[in-house]
Every structure is written in structure tokens, then in C-alpha cells.
C-alpha atoms as a PDB file:
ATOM      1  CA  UNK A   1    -169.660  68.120 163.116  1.00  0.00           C
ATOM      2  CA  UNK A   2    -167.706  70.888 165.370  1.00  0.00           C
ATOM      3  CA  UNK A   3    -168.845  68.678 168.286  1.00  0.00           C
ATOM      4  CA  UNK A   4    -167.728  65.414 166.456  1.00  0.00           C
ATOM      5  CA  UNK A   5    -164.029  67.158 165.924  1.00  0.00           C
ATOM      6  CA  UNK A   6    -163.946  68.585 169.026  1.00  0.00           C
ATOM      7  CA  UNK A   7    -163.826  64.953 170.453  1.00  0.00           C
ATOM      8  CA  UNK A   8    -161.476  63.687 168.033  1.00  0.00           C
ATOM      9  CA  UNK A   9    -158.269  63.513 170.250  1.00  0.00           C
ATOM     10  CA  UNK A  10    -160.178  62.204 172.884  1.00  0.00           C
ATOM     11  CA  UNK A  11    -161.479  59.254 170.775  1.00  0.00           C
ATOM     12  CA  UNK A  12    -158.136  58.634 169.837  1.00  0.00           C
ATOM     13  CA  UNK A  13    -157.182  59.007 173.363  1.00  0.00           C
ATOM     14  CA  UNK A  14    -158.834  56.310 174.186  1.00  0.00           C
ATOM     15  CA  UNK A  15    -157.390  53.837 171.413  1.00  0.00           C
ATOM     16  CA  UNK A  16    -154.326  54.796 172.247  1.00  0.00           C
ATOM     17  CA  UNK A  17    -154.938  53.827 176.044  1.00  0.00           C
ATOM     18  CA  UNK A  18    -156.634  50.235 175.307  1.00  0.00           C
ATOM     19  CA  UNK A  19    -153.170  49.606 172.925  1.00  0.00           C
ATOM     20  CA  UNK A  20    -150.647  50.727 175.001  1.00  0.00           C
ATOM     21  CA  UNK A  21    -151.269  52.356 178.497  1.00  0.00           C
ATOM     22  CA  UNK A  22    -151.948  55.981 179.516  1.00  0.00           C
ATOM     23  CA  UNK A  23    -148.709  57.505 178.908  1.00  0.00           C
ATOM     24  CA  UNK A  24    -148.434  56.664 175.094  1.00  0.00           C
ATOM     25  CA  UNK A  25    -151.809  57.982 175.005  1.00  0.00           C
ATOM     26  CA  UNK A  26    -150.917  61.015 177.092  1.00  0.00           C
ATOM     27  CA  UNK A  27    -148.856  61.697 174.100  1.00  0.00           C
ATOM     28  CA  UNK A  28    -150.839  60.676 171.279  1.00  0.00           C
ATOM     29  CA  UNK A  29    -153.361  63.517 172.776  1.00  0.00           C
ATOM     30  CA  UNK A  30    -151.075  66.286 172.981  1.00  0.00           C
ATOM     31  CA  UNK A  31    -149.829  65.229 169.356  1.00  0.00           C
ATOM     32  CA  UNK A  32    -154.018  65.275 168.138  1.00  0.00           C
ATOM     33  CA  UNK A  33    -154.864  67.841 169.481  1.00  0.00           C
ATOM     34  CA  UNK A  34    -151.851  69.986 168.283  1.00  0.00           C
ATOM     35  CA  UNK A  35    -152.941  68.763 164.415  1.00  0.00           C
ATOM     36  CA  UNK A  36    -156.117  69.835 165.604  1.00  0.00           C
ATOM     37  CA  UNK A  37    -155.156  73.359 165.985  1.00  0.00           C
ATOM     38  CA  UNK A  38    -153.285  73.295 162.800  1.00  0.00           C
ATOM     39  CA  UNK A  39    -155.588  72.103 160.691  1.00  0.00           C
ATOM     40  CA  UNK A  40    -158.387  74.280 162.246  1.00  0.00           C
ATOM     41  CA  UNK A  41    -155.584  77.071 161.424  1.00  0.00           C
ATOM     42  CA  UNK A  42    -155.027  75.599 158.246  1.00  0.00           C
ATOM     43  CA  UNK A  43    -158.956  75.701 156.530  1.00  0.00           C
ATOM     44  CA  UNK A  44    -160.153  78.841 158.685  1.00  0.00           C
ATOM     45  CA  UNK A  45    -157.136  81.049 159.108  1.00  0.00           C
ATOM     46  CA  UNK A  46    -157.835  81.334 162.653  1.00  0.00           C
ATOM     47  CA  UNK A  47    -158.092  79.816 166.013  1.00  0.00           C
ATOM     48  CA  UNK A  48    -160.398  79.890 168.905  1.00  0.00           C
ATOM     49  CA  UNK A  49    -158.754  81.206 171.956  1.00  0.00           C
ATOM     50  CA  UNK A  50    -160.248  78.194 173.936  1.00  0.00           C
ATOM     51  CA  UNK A  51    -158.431  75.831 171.428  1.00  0.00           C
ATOM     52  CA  UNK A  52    -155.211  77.340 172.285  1.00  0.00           C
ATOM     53  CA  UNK A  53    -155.995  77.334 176.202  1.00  0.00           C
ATOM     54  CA  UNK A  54    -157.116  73.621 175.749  1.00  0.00           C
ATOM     55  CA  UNK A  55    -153.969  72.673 174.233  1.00  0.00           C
ATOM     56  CA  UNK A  56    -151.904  74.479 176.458  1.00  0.00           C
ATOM     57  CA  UNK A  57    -153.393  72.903 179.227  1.00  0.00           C
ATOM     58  CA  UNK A  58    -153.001  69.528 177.683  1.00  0.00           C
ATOM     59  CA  UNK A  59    -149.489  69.875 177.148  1.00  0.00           C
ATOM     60  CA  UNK A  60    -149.275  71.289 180.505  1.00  0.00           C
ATOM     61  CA  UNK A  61    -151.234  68.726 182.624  1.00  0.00           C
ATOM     62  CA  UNK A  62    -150.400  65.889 179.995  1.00  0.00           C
ATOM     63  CA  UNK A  63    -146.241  67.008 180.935  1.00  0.00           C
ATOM     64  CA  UNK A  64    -146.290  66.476 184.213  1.00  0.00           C
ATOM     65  CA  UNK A  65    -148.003  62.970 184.126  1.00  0.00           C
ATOM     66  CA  UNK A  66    -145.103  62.465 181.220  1.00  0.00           C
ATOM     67  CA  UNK A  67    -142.636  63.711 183.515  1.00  0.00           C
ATOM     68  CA  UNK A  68    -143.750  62.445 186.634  1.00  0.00           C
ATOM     69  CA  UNK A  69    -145.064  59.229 185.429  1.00  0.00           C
ATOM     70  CA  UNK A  70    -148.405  60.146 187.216  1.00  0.00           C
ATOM     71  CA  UNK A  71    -151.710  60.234 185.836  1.00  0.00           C
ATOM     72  CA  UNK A  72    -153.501  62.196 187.721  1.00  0.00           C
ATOM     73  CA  UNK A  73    -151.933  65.315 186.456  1.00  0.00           C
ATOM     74  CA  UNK A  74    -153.780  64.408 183.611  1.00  0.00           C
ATOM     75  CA  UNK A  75    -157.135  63.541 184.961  1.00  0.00           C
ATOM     76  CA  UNK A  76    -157.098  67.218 186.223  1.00  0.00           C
ATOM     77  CA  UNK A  77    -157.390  68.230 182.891  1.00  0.00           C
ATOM     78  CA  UNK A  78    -160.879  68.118 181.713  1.00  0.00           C
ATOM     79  CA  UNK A  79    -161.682  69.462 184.727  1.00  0.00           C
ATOM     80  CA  UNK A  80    -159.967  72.265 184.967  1.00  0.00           C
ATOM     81  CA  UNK A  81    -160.736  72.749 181.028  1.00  0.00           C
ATOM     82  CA  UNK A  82    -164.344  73.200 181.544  1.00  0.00           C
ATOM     83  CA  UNK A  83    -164.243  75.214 184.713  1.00  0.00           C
ATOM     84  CA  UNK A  84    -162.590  77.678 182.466  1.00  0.00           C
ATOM     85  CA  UNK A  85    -165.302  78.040 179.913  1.00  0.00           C
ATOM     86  CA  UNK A  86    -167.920  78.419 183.028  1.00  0.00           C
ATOM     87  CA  UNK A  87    -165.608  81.285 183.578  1.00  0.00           C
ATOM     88  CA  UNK A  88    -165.438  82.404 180.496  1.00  0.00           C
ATOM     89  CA  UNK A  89    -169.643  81.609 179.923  1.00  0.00           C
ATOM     90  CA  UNK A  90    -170.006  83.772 183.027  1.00  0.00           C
ATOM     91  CA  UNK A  91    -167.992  86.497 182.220  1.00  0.00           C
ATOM     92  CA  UNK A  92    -169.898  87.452 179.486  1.00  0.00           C
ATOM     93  CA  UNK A  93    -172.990  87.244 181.407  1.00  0.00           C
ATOM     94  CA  UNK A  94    -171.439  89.623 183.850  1.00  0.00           C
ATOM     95  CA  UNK A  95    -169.798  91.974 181.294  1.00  0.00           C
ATOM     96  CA  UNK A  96    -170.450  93.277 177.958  1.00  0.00           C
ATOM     97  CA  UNK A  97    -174.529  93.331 175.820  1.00  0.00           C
ATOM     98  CA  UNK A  98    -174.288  89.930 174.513  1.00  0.00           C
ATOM     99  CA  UNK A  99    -173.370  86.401 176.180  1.00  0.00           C
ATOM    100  CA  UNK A 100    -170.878  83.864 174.462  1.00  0.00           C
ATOM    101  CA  UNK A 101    -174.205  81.733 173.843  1.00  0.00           C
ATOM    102  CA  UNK A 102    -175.950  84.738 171.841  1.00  0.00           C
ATOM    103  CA  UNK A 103    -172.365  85.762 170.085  1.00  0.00           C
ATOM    104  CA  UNK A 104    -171.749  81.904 168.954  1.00  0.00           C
ATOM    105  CA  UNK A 105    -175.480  81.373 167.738  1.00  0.00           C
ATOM    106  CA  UNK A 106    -176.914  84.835 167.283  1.00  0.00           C
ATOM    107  CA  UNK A 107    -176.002  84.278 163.779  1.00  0.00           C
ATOM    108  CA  UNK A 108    -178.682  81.111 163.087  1.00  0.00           C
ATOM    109  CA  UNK A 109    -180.915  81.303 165.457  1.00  0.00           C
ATOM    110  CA  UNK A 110    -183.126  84.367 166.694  1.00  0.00           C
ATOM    111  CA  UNK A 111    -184.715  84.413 170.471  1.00  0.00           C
ATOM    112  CA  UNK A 112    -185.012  87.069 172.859  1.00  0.00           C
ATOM    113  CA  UNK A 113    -182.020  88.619 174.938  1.00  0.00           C
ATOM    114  CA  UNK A 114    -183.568  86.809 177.911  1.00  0.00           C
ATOM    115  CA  UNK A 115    -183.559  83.440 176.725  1.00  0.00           C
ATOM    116  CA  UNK A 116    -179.629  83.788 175.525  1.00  0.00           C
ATOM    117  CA  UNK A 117    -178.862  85.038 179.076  1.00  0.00           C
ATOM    118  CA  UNK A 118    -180.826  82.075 180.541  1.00  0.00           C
ATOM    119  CA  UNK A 119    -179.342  79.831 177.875  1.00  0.00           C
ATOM    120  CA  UNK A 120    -175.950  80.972 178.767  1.00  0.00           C
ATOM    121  CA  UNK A 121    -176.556  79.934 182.763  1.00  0.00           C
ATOM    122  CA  UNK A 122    -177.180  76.858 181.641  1.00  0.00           C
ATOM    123  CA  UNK A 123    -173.872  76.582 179.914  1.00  0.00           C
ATOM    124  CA  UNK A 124    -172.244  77.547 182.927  1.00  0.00           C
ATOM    125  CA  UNK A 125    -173.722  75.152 185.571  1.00  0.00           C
ATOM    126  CA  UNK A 126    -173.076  72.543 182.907  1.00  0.00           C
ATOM    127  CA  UNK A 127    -170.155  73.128 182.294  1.00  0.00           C
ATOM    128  CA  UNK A 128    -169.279  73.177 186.201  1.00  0.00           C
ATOM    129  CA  UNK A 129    -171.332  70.164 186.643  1.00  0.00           C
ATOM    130  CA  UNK A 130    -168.830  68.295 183.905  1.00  0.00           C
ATOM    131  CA  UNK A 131    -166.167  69.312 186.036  1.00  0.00           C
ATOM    132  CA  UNK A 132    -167.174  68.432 189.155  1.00  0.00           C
ATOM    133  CA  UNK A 133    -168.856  64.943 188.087  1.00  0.00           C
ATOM    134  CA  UNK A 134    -164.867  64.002 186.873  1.00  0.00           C
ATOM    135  CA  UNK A 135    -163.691  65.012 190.093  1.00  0.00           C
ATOM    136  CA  UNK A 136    -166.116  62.404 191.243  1.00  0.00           C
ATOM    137  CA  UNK A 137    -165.132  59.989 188.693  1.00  0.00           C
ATOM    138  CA  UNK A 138    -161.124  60.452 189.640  1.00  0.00           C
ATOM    139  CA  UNK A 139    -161.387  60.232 193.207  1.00  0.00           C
ATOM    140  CA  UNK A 140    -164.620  58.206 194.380  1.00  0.00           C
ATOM    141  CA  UNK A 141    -166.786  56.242 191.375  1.00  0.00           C
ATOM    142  CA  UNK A 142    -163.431  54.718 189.936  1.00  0.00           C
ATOM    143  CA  UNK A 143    -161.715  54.307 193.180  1.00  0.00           C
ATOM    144  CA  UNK A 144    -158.779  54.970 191.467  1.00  0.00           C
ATOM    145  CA  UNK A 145    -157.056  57.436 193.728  1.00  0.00           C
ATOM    146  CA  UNK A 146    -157.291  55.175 196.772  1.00  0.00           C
ATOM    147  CA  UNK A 147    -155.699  52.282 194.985  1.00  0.00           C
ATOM    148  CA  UNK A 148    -152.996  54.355 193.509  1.00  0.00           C
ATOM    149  CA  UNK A 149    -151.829  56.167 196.795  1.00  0.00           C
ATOM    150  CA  UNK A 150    -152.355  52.893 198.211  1.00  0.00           C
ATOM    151  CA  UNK A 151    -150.491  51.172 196.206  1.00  0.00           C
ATOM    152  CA  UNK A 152    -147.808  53.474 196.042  1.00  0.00           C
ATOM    153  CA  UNK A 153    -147.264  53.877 199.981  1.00  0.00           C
ATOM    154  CA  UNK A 154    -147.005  49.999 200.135  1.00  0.00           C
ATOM    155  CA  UNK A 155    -144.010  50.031 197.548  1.00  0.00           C
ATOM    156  CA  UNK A 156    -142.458  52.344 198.879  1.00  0.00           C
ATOM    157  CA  UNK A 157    -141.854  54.157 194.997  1.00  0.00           C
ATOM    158  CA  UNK A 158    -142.863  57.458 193.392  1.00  0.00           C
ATOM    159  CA  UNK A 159    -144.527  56.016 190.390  1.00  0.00           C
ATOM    160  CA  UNK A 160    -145.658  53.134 189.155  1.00  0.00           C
ATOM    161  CA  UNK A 161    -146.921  52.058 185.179  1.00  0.00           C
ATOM    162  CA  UNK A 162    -150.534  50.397 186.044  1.00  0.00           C
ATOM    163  CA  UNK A 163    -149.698  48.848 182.573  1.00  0.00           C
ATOM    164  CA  UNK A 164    -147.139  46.318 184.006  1.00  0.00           C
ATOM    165  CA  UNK A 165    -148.943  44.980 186.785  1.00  0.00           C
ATOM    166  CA  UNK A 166    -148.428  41.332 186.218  1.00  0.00           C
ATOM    167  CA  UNK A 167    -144.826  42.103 185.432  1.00  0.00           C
ATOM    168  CA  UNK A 168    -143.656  43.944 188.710  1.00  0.00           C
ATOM    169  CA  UNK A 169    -145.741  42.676 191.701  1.00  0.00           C
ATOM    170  CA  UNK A 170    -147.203  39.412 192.906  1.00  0.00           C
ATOM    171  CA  UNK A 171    -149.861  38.487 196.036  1.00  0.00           C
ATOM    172  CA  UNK A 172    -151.237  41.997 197.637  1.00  0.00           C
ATOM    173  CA  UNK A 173    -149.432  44.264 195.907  1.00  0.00           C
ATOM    174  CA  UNK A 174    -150.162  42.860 192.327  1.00  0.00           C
ATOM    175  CA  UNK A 175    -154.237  43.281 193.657  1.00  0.00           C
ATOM    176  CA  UNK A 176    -153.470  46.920 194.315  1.00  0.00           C
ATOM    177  CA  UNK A 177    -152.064  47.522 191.357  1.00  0.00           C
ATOM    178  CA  UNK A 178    -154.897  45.280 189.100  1.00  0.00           C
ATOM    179  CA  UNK A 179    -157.279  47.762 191.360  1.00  0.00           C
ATOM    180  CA  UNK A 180    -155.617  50.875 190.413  1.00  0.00           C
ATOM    181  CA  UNK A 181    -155.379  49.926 186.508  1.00  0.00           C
ATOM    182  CA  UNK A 182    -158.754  48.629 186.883  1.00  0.00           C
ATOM    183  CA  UNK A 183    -160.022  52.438 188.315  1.00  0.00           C
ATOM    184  CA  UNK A 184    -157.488  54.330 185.613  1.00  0.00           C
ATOM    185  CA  UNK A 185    -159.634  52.639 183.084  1.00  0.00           C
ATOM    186  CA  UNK A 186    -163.214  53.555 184.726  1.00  0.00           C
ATOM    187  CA  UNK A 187    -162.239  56.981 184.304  1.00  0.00           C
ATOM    188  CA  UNK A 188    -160.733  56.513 180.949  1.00  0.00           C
ATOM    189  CA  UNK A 189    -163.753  55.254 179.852  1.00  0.00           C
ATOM    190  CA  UNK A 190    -165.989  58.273 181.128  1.00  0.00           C
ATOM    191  CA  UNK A 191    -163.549  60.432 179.850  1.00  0.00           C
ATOM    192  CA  UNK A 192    -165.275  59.295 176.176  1.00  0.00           C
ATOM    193  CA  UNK A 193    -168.393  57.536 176.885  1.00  0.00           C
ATOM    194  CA  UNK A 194    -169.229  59.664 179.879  1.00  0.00           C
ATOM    195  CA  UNK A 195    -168.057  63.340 179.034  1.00  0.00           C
ATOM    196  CA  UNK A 196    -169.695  62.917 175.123  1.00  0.00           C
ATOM    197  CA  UNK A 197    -173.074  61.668 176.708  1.00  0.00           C
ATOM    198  CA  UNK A 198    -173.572  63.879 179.023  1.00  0.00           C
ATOM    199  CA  UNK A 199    -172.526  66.609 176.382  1.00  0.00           C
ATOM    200  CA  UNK A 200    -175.069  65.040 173.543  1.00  0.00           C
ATOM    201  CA  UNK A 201    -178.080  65.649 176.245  1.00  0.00           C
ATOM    202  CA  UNK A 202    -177.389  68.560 177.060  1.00  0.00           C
ATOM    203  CA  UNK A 203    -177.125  69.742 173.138  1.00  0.00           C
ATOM    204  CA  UNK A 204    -180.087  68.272 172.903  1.00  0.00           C
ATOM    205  CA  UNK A 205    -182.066  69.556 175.933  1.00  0.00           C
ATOM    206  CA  UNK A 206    -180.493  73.134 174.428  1.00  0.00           C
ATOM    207  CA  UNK A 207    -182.306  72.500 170.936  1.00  0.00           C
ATOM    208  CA  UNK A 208    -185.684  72.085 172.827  1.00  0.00           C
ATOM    209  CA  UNK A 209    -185.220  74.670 174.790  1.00  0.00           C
ATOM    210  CA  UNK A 210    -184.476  76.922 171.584  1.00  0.00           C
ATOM    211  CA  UNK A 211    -187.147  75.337 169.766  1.00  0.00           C
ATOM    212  CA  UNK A 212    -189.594  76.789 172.446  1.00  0.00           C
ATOM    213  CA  UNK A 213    -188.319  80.052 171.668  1.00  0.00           C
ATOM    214  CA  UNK A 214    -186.997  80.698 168.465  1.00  0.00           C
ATOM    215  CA  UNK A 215    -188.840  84.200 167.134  1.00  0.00           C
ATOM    216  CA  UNK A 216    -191.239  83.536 164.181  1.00  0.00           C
ATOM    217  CA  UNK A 217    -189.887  85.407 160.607  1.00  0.00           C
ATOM    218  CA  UNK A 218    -192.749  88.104 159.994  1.00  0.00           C
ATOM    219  CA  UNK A 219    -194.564  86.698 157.088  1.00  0.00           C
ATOM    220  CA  UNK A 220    -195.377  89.079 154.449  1.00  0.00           C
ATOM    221  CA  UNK A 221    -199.351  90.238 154.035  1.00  0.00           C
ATOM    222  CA  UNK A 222    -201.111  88.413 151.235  1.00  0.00           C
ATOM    223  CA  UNK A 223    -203.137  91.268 148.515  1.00  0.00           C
ATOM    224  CA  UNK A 224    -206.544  91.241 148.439  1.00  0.00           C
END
């Protein structure tokens, strides 16, 4: 369910993209994810520090694609979101008796120290991995970064909205721009699809693991 909630702005993210372009749903994110926070705020009295980084990162990155009418301020963002919590994942490996794995599920589920410390390496080269494979995404599976800084340096203009192709070129500028759209929505699409897949394995691959390991309640001796 956390998991399911966590994606929420991101699902609506993406309807807001296939309606009407990225930088209504640039907003429409900021705007979910800030009733997000409030409504977390609202039924637990509380907030997770990563919640507030998140959104402040999303109104940072999702700002200056806003303001500079460029998305890939905002493609940064997931990226740079989970290289913080590998940095967070792996300073708690490095400092302190328990990891962030062991102090989030310590409470329902029982394994040895070693298998939370093992458990929380895996979070981190995840969540580095989810990073880097958006990177990836962004600037070589989507092949949107070479459209859009090509298409740009044959206008001659600082920004264009991928959403009005038809409506602003024609011949081999209007293929640019139909290329760049077409890569914006690649990564659009992984952003959802992509991201919450790989995430779901590796959840799952993490309750195997755990299965393997989880200590055995002491059952108590039957009288003679």
C-alpha cells in the first residue's frame, strides 16, 4: 500500500502528460505530491524526512523546467532522488548499530544483524542502479537529448514545447521535433512502467531473500 502511494503522483504524472504535455504535468506533480505530504501529515502526525527532500527536489527540479521551459531539469529528478537514499542507505551502514533496512523492518520481521547489513547493500546498489538506468533512459535509450539539443541548435531558440510540433515547424525541423516528443515520451513512460517494475522485483527478490532468513519463534516444550 506505502509502495502503491508512494507512486501516486507519478501515476498521475503520467495522465497529466498524455492530456496535456510535460509542463502541465510538471505541475500537477509538484501539486500531488505536496497533498501527499499533507495528507501523510494529516493521518500520521508526521513526515518522513525523505518525503520532504523528495518534494523539495520536485519543486526544485520541476521549477526550473517551469521556468526554463526545459525538461530535462526534470528528468534529473528521479535520479538524483534515489542517489540520495543510496546515501542515506549507506550512511547507516557506515554509522550507527542498526541500518535503515533493520530500523524500517526490524519491527515485523526478525533475521540476523548480518542479513540486514547485506539487505541494506542491496538497497543501495539498487537504488544507484535506478539512478543510473534513467540516466540511460534520458540521454541514450530514448534518444531524447540528441533530438532536443538538436533540435534546438537548428532553431536557433532556447526552448521549445515538444507538445506543438505540428503547430510551429514543417519539413526537417518538424522531424526533429516529432523525434524529440517521441523520446520525452520513452522516458515518460519508464518513468511509471519502468521505475515501478523494476521496484516490484526487487521487493520481491527482497521477500525471498527474507524468507530464507527470517529466525524461527522458539516454540514452547510440550509436557509429558
Amino acid at each position: 500500500m506505502k509502495l502503491l502511494i508512494d507512486f501516486f503522483p507519478i501515476l498521475l504524472f503520467f495522465v497529466a502528460y498524455k492530456l496535456a504535455g510535460i509542463y502541465v504535468a510538471t505541475t500537477v506533480a509538484i501539486l500531488a505530491s505536496a497533498a501527499q505530504l499533507g495528507w501523510t501529515w494529516w493521518r500520521q502526525r508526521r513526515v518522513e524526512t525523505m518525503q520532504l527532500v523528495t518534494l523539495g527536489l520536485l519543486v526544485v527540479f520541476g521549477g526550473m523546467t517551469l521556468a526554463l521551459r526545459d525538461p530535462i531539469f526534470v528528468m534529473w529528478k528521479p535520479t538524483i532522488v534515489n542517489w540520495l537514499f543510496a546515501a542515506a542507505f549507506l550512511a547507516s551502514q557506515l554509522i550507527g548499530r542498526r541500518t535503515l533496512v533493520e530500523r524500517t523492518m526490524g519491527h515485523a520481521v526478525s533475521v540476523e544483524s548480518a542479513v540486514w547489513r547485506r539487505l541494506n547493500l542491496m538497497w543501495i546498489a539498487f537504488f544507484l542502479v535506478l539512478g543510473l538506468t534513467n540516466l540511460f533512459v534520458v540521454y541514450v535509450a530514448s534518444g531524447f537529448f540528441a533530438s532536443h539539443q538538436a533540435l534546438l541548435a537548428s532553431t536557433g531558440l532556447a526552448s521549445v514545447d515538444l507538445g506543438s510540433c505540428s503547430t510551429l515547424f514543417e519539413g526537417e525541423l518538424l522531424g526533429l521535433c516529432t523525434e524529440a516528443q517521441a523520446g520525452e515520451e520513452v522516458w515518460v513512460n519508464f518513468k511509471l512502467f519502468g521505475m515501478m517494475g523494476m521496484t516490484l522485483v526487487f521487493v520481491l527478490f527482497q521477500a525471498f531473500y527474507l524468507a530464507r532468513h527470517i529466525e524461527d519463534e522458539p516454540r514452547p516444550q510440550e509436557a509429558d
